[in-house]
C-alpha atoms as a PDB file:
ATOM      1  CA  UNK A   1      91.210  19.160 122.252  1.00  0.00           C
ATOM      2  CA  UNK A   2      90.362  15.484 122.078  1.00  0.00           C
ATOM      3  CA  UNK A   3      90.710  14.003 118.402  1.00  0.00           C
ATOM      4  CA  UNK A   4      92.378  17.103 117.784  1.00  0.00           C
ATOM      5  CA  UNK A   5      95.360  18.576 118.975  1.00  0.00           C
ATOM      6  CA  UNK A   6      96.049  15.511 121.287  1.00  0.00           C
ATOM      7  CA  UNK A   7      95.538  11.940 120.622  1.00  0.00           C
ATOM      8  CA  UNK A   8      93.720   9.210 122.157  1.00  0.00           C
ATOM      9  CA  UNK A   9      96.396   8.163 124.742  1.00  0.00           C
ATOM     10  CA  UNK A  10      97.464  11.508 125.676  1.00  0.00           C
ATOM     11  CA  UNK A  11      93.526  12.311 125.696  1.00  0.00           C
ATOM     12  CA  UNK A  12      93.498   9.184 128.385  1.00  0.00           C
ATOM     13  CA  UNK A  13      96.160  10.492 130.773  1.00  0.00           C
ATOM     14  CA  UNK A  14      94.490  13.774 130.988  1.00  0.00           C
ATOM     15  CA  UNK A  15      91.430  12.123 131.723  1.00  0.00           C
ATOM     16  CA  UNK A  16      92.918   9.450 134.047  1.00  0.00           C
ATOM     17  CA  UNK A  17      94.770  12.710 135.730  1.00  0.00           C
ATOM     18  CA  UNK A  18      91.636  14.769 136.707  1.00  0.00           C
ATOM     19  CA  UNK A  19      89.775  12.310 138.001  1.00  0.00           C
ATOM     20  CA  UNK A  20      92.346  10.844 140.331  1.00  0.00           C
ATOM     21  CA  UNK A  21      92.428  14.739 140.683  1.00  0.00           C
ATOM     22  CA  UNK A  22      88.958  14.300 142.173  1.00  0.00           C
ATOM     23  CA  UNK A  23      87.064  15.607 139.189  1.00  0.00           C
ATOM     24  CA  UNK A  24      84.138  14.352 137.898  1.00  0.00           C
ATOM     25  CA  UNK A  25      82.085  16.883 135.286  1.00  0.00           C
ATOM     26  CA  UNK A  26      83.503  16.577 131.973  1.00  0.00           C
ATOM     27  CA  UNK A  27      82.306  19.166 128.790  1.00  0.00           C
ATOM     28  CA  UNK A  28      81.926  17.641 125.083  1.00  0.00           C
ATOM     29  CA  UNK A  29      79.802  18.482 121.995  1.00  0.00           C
ATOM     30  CA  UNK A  30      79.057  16.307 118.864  1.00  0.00           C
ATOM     31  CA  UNK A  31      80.789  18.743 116.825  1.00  0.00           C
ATOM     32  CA  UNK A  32      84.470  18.700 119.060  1.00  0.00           C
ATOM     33  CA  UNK A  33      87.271  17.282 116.724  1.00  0.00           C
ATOM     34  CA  UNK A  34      86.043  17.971 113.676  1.00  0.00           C
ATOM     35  CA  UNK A  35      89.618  18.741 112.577  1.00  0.00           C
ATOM     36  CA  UNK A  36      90.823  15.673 113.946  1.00  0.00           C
ATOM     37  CA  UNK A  37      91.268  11.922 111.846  1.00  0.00           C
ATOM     38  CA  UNK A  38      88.040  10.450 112.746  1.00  0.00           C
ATOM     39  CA  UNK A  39      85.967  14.050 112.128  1.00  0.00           C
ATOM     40  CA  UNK A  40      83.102  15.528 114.470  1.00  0.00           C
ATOM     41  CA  UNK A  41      82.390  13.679 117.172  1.00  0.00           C
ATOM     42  CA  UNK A  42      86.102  12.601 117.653  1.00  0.00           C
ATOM     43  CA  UNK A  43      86.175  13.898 121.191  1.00  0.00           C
ATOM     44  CA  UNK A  44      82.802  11.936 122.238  1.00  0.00           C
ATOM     45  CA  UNK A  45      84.323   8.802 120.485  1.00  0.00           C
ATOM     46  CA  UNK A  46      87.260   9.017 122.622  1.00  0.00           C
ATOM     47  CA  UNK A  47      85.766   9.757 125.785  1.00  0.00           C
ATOM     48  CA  UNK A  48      83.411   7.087 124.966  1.00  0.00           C
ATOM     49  CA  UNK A  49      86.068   4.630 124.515  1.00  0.00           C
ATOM     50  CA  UNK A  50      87.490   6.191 128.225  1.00  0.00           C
ATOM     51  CA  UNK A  51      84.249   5.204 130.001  1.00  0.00           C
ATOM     52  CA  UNK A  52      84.319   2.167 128.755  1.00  0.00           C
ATOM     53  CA  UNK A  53      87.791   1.573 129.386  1.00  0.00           C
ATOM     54  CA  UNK A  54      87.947   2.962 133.186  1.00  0.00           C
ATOM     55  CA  UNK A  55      84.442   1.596 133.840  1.00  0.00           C
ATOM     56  CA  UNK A  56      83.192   4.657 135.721  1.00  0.00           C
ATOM     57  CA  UNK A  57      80.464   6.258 134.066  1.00  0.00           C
ATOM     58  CA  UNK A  58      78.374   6.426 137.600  1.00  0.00           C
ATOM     59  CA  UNK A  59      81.502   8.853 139.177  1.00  0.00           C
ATOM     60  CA  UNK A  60      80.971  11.206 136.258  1.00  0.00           C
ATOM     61  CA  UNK A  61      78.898  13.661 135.111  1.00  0.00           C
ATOM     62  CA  UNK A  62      78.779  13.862 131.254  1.00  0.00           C
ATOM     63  CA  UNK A  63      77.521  17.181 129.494  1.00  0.00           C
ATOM     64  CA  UNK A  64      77.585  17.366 125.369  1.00  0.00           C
ATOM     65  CA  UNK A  65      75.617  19.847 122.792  1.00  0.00           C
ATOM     66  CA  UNK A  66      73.465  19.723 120.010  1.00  0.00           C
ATOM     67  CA  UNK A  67      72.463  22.319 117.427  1.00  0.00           C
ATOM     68  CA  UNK A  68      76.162  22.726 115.549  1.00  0.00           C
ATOM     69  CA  UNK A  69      77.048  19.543 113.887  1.00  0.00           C
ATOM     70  CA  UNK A  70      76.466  19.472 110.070  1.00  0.00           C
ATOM     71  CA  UNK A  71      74.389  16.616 110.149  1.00  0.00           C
ATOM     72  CA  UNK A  72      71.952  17.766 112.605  1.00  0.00           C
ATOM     73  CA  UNK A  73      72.147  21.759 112.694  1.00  0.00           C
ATOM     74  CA  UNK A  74      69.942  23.564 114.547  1.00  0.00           C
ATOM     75  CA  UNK A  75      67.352  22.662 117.088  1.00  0.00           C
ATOM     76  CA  UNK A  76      64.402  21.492 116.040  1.00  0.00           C
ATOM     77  CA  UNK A  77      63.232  18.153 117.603  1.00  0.00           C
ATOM     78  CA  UNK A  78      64.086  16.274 114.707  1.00  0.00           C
ATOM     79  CA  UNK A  79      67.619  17.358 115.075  1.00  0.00           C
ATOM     80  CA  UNK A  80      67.293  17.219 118.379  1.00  0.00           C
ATOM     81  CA  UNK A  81      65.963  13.870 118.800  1.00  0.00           C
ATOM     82  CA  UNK A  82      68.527  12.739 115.784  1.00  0.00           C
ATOM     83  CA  UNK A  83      71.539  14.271 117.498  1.00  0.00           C
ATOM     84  CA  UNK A  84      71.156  12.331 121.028  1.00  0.00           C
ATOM     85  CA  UNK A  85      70.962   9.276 119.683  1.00  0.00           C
ATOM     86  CA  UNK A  86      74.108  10.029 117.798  1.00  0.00           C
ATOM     87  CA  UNK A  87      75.671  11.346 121.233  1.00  0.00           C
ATOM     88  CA  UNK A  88      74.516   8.153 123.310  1.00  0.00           C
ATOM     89  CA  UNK A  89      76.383   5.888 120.520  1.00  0.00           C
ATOM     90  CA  UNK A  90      79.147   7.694 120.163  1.00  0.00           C
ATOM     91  CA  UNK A  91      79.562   8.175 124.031  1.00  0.00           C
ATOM     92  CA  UNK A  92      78.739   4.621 124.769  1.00  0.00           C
ATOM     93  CA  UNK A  93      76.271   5.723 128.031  1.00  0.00           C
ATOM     94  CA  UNK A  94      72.587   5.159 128.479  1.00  0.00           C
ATOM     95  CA  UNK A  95      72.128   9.224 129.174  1.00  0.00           C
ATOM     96  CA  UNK A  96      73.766  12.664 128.950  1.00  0.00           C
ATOM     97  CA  UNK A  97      73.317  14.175 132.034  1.00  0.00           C
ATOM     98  CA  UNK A  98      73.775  17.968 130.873  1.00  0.00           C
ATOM     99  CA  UNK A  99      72.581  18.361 127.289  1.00  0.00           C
ATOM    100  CA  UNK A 100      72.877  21.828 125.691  1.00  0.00           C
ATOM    101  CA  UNK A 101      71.713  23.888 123.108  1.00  0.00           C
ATOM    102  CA  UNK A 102      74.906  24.856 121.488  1.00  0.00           C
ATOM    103  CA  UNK A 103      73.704  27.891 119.881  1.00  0.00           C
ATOM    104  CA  UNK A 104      69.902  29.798 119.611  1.00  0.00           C
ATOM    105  CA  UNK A 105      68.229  28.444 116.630  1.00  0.00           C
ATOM    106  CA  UNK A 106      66.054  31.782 115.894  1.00  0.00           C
ATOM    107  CA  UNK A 107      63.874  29.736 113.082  1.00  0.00           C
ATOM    108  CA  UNK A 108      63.052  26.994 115.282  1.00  0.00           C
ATOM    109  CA  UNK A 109      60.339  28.282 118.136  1.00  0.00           C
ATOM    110  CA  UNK A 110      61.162  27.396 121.389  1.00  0.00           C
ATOM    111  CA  UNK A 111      58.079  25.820 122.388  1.00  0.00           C
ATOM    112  CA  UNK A 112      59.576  22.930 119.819  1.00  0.00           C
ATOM    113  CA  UNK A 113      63.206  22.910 121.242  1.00  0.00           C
ATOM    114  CA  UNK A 114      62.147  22.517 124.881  1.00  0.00           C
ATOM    115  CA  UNK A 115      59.887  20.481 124.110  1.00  0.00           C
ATOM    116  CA  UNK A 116      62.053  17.620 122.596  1.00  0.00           C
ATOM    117  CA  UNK A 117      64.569  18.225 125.752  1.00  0.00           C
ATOM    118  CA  UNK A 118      61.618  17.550 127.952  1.00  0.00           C
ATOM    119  CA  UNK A 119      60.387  14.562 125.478  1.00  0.00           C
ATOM    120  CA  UNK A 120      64.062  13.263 126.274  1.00  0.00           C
ATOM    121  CA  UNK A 121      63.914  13.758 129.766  1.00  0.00           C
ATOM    122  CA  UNK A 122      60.441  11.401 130.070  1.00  0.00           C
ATOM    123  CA  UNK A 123      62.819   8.819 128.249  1.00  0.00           C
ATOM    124  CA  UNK A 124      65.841   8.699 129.912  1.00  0.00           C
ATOM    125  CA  UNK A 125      68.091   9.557 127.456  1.00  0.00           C
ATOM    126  CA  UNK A 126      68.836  13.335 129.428  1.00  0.00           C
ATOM    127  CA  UNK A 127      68.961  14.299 132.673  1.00  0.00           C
ATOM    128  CA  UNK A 128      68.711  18.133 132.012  1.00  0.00           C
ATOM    129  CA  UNK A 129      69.174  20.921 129.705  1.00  0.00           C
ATOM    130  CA  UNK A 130      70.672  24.363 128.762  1.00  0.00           C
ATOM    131  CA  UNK A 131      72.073  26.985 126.830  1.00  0.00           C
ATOM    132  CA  UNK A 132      74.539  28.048 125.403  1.00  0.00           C
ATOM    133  CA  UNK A 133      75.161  31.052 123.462  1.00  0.00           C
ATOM    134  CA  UNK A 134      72.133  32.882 123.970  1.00  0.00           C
ATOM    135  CA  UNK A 135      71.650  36.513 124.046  1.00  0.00           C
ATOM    136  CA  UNK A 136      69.582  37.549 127.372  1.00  0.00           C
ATOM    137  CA  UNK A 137      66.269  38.571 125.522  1.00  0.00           C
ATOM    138  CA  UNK A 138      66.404  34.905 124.472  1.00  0.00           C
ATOM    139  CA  UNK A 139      67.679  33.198 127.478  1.00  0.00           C
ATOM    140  CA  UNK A 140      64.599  34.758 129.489  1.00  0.00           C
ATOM    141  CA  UNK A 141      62.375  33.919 126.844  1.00  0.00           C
ATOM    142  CA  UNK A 142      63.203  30.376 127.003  1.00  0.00           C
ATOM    143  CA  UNK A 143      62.721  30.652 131.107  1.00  0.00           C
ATOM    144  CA  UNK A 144      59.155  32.058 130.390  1.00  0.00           C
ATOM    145  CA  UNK A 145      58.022  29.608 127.410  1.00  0.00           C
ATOM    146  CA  UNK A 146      59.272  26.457 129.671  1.00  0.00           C
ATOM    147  CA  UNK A 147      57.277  28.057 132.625  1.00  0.00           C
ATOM    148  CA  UNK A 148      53.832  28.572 130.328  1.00  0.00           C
ATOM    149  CA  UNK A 149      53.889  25.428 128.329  1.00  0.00           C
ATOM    150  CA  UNK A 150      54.928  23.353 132.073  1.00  0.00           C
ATOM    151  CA  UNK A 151      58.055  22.029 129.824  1.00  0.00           C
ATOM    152  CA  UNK A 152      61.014  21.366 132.052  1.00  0.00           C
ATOM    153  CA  UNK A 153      63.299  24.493 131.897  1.00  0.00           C
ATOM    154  CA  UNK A 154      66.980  24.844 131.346  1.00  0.00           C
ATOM    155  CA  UNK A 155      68.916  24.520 134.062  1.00  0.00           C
ATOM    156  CA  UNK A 156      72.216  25.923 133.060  1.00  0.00           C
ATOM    157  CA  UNK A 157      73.970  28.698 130.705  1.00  0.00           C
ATOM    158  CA  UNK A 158      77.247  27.847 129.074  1.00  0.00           C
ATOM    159  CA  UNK A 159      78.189  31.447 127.979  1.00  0.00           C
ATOM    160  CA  UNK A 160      81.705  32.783 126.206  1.00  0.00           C
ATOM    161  CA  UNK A 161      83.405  34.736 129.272  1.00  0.00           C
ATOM    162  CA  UNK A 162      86.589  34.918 130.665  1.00  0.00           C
ATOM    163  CA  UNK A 163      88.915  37.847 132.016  1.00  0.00           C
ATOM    164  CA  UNK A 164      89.264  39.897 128.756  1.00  0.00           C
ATOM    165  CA  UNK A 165      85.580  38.686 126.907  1.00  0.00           C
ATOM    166  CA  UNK A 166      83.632  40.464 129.417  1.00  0.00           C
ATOM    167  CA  UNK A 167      80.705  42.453 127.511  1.00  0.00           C
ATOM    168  CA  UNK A 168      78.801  38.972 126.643  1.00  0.00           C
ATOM    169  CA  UNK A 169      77.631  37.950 129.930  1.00  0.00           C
ATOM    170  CA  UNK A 170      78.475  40.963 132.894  1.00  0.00           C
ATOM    171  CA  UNK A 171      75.364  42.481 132.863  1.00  0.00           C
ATOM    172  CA  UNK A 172      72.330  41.286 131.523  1.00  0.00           C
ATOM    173  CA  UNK A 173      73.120  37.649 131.199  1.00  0.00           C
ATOM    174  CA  UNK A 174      74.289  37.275 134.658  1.00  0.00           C
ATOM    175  CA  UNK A 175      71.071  38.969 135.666  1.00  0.00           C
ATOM    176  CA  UNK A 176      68.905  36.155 134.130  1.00  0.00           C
ATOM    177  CA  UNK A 177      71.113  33.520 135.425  1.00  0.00           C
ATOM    178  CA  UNK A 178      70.590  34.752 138.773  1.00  0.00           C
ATOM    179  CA  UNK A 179      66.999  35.597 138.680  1.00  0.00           C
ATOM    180  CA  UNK A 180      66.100  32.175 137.403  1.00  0.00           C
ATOM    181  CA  UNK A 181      69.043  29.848 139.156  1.00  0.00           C
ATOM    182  CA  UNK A 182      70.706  29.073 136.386  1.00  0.00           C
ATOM    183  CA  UNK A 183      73.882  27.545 136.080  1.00  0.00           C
ATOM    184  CA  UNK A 184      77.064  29.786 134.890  1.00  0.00           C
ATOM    185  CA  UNK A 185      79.733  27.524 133.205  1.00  0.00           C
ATOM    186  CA  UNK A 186      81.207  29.863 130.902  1.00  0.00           C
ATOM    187  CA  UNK A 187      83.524  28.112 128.116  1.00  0.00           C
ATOM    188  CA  UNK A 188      86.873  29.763 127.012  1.00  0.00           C
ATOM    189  CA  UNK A 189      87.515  30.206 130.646  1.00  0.00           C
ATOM    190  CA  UNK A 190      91.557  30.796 129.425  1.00  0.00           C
ATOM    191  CA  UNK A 191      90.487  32.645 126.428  1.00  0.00           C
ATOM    192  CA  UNK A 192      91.728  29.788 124.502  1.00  0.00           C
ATOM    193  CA  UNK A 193      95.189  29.674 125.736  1.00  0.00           C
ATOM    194  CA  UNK A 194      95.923  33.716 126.266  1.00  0.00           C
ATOM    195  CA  UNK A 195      95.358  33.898 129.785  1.00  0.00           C
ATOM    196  CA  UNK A 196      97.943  30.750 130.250  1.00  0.00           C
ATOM    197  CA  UNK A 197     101.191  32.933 130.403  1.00  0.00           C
ATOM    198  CA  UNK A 198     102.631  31.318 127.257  1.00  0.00           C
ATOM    199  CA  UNK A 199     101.519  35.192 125.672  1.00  0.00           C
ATOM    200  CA  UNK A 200     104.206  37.816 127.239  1.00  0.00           C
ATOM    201  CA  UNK A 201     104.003  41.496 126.545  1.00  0.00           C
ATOM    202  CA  UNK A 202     107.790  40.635 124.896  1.00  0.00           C
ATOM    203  CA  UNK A 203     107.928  36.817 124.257  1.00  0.00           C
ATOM    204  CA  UNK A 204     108.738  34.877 121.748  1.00  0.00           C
ATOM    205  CA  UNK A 205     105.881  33.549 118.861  1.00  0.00           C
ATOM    206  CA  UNK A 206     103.890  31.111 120.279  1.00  0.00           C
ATOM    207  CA  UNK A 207     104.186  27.624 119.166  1.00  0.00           C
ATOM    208  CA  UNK A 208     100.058  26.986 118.660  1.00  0.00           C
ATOM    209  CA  UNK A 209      97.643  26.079 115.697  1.00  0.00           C
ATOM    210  CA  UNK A 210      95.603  28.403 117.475  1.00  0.00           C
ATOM    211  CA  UNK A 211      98.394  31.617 118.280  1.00  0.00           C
ATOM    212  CA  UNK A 212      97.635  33.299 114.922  1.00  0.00           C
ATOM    213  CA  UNK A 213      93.976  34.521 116.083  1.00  0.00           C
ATOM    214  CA  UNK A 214      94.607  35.300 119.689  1.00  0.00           C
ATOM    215  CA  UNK A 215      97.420  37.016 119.202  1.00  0.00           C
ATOM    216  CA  UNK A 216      95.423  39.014 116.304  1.00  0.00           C
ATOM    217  CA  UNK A 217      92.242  39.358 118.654  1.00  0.00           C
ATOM    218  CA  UNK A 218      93.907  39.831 122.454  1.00  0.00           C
ATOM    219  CA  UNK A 219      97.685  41.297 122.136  1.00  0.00           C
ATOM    220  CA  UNK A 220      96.749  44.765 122.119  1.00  0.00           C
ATOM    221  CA  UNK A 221      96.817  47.228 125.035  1.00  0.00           C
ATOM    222  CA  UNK A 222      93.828  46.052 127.017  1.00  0.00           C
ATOM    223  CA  UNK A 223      94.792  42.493 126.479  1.00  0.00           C
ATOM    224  CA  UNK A 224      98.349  43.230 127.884  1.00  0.00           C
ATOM    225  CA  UNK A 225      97.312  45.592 130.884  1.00  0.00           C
ATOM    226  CA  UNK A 226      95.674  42.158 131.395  1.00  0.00           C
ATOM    227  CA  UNK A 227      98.547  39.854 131.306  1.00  0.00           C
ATOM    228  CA  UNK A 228     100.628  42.631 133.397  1.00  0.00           C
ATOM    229  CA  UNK A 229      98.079  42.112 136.062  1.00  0.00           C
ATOM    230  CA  UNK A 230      97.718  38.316 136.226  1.00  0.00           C
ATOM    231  CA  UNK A 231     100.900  37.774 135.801  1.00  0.00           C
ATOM    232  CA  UNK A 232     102.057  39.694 138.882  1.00  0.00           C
ATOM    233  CA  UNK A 233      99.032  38.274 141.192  1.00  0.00           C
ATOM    234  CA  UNK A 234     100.185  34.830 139.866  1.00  0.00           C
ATOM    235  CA  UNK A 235     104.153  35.529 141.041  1.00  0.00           C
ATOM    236  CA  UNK A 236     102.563  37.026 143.896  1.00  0.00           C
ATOM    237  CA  UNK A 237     100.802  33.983 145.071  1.00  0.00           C
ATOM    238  CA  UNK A 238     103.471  31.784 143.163  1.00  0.00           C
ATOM    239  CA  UNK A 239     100.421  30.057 141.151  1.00  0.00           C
ATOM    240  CA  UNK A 240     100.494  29.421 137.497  1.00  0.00           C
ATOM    241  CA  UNK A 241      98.296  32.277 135.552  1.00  0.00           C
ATOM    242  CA  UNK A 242      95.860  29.807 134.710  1.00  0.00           C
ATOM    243  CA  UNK A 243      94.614  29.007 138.085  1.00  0.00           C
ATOM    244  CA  UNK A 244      94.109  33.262 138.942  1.00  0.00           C
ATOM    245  CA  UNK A 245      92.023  33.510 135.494  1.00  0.00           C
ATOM    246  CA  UNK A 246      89.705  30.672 136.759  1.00  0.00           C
ATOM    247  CA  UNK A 247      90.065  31.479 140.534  1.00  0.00           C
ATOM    248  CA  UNK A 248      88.837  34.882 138.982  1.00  0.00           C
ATOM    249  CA  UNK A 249      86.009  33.471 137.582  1.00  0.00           C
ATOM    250  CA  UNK A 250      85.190  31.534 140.177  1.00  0.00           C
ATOM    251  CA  UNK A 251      84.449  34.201 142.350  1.00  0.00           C
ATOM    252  CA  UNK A 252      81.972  36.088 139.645  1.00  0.00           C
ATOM    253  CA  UNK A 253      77.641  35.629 140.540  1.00  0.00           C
ATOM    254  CA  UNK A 254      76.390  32.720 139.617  1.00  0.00           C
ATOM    255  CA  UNK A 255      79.597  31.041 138.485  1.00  0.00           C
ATOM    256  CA  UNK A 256      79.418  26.832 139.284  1.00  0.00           C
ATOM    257  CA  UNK A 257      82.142  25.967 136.967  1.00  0.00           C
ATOM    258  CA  UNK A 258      84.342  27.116 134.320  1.00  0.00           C
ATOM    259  CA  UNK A 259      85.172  24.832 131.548  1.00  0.00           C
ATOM    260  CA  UNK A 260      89.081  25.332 130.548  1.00  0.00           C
ATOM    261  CA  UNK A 261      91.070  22.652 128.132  1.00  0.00           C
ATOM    262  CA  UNK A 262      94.113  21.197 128.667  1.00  0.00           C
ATOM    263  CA  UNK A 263      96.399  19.264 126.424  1.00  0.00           C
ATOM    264  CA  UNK A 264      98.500  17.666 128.767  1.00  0.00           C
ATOM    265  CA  UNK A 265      98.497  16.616 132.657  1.00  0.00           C
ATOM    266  CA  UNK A 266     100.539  19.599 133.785  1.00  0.00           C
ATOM    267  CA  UNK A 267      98.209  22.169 132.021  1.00  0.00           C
ATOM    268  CA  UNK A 268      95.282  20.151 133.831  1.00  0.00           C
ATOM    269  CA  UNK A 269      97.393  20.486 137.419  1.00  0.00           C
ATOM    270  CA  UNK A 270      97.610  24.024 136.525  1.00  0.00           C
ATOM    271  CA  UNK A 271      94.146  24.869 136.072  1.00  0.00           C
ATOM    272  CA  UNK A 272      93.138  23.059 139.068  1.00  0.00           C
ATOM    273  CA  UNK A 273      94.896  24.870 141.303  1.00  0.00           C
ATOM    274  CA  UNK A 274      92.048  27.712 141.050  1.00  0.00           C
ATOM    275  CA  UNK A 275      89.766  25.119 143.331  1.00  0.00           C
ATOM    276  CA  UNK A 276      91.997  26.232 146.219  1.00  0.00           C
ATOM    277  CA  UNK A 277      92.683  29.767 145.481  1.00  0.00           C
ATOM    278  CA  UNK A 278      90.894  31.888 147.013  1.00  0.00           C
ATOM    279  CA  UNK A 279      91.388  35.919 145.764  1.00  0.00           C
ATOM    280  CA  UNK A 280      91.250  38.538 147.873  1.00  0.00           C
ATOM    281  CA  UNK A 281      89.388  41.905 147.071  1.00  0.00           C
ATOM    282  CA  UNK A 282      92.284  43.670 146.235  1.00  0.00           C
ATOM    283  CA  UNK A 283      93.595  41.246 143.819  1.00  0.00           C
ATOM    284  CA  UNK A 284      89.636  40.848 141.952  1.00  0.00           C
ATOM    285  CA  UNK A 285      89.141  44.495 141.669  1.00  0.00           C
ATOM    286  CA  UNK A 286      92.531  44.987 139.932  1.00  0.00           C
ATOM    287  CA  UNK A 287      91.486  42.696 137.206  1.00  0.00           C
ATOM    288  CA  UNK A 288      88.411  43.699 136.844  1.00  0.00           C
ATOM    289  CA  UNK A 289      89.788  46.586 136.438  1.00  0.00           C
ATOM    290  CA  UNK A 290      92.292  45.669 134.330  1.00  0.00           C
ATOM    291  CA  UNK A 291      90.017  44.050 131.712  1.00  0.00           C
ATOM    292  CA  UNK A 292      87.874  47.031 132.046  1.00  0.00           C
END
């Protein structure tokens, strides 16, 4: 959202919010705010500018992708290599702790990919790597090319998952995170704003740039059994939606962390409550359920 639907100061106060929240992992890419007035890599330039600003770059841990931005798609180590740098300056820090493939480059061998992470790694410039949107045959593949060449694996998956995009990761996915110790920190944990409780089986038109394509993909029947059943846990345990849908994930295999937006400091407070809500069995299996 940074650079794009919020500006710089409002960016700030979210930022200022979660950390005095007692948060400390914070998700980019050198592609976020494209849309925005100063183009891709708008959201590193302001959180850049944050750092530098708060001075507390050694309370946080910094995670960014590579792999999407027009000047330096797809992973080979020339990109690679190219699109760190860029990160770095743009960011303003002497190393990205979490750096991810955004997407599987399928013309670029993995041998090459890993090895430019691990090339990184020797320098200092990254801590560790992973994946995100990669299908399972590739994901293990990686695992297995890392392990034969002795290049240093990934260490995470950043997969598309939340309560009603299910069929991507249950499964297969979640079997190779677990068998290898990877990492789950699935993005879209709110389904970009559906799983909020701004979207009501009878509401009024949400007020979004991005309502037009969730309400096209989600408001249908599954997507509102969904709602019906979040939204009566959340009145149940008097909790904003948001918090259930990541309290939900949360509670999935192999789940660290889900990685939700928020546009201002209440939306943030919100989401945070699903650190300290703790679902029972009952309430799980009905959603499951419900996004069955």
């Amino acid at each position: 959202m940074f650079g794009w639907t919020i500006d710089e100061q409002r960016s700030f106060e979210v930022l200022d919010a979660y950390v005095e929240a007692g948060g400390n992992f914070i998700d980019t890419a050198d592609m976020y705010g494209r849309r925005g007035p100063e183009g891709p890599g708008s959201s590193e330039l302001i959180l850049g500018r944050w750092i530098a600003a708060r001075g507390n770059r050694e309370r946080l841990v910094i995670a960014t992708k590579v792999g999407s931005a027009l000047e330096h798609p797809g992973l080979s180590a020339q990109n690679i290599h190219r699109g760190a740098d860029a990160s770095l300056r743009r960011l303003g820090i002497d190393c990205i702790d979490l750096y991810y493939s955004h997407e599987d480059d399928p013309d670029t061998p993995l041998a090459e990919t890993l090895g430019a992470y691990d090339e990184l790694t020797a320098a200092g410039k990254i801590r560790h790597a992973g994946a995100s949107n990669y299908s399972a045959a590739r994901l293990r593949e990686a695992m297995e090319v890392a392990q034969r060449e002795g290049l240093a694996p990934y260490v995470a998956l950043q997969p598309h998952y939340n309560l009603v995009e299910r069929g991507e990761y249950e499964g297969e996915l979640a079997a190779v995170c677990s068998e290898h110790g990877l990492a789950c920190m699935p993005y879209f944990g709110l389904a970009r704003g559906f799983l909020t409780g701004k979207y009501r089986r009878d509401g009024d038109r949400v007020d979004s740039q991005r309502a037009p394509g969730i309400e096209e993909k989600y408001l249908n029947d599954r997507g509102l059994r969904m709602l019906d059943a979040l939204l009566d846990i959340a009145a149940a345990r008097d909790v904003a939606p948001a918090g259930v849908a990541l309290a939900w994930l949360l509670a999935k295999p192999a789940v660290l962390a889900p990685i939700a937006s928020a546009t201002s400091v209440a939306q943030l407070t919100e989401s945070m409550r699903a650190l300290t809500l703790q679902l029972d069995e009952r309430e799980i299996a009905r959603l499951d359920a419900a996004g069955a």
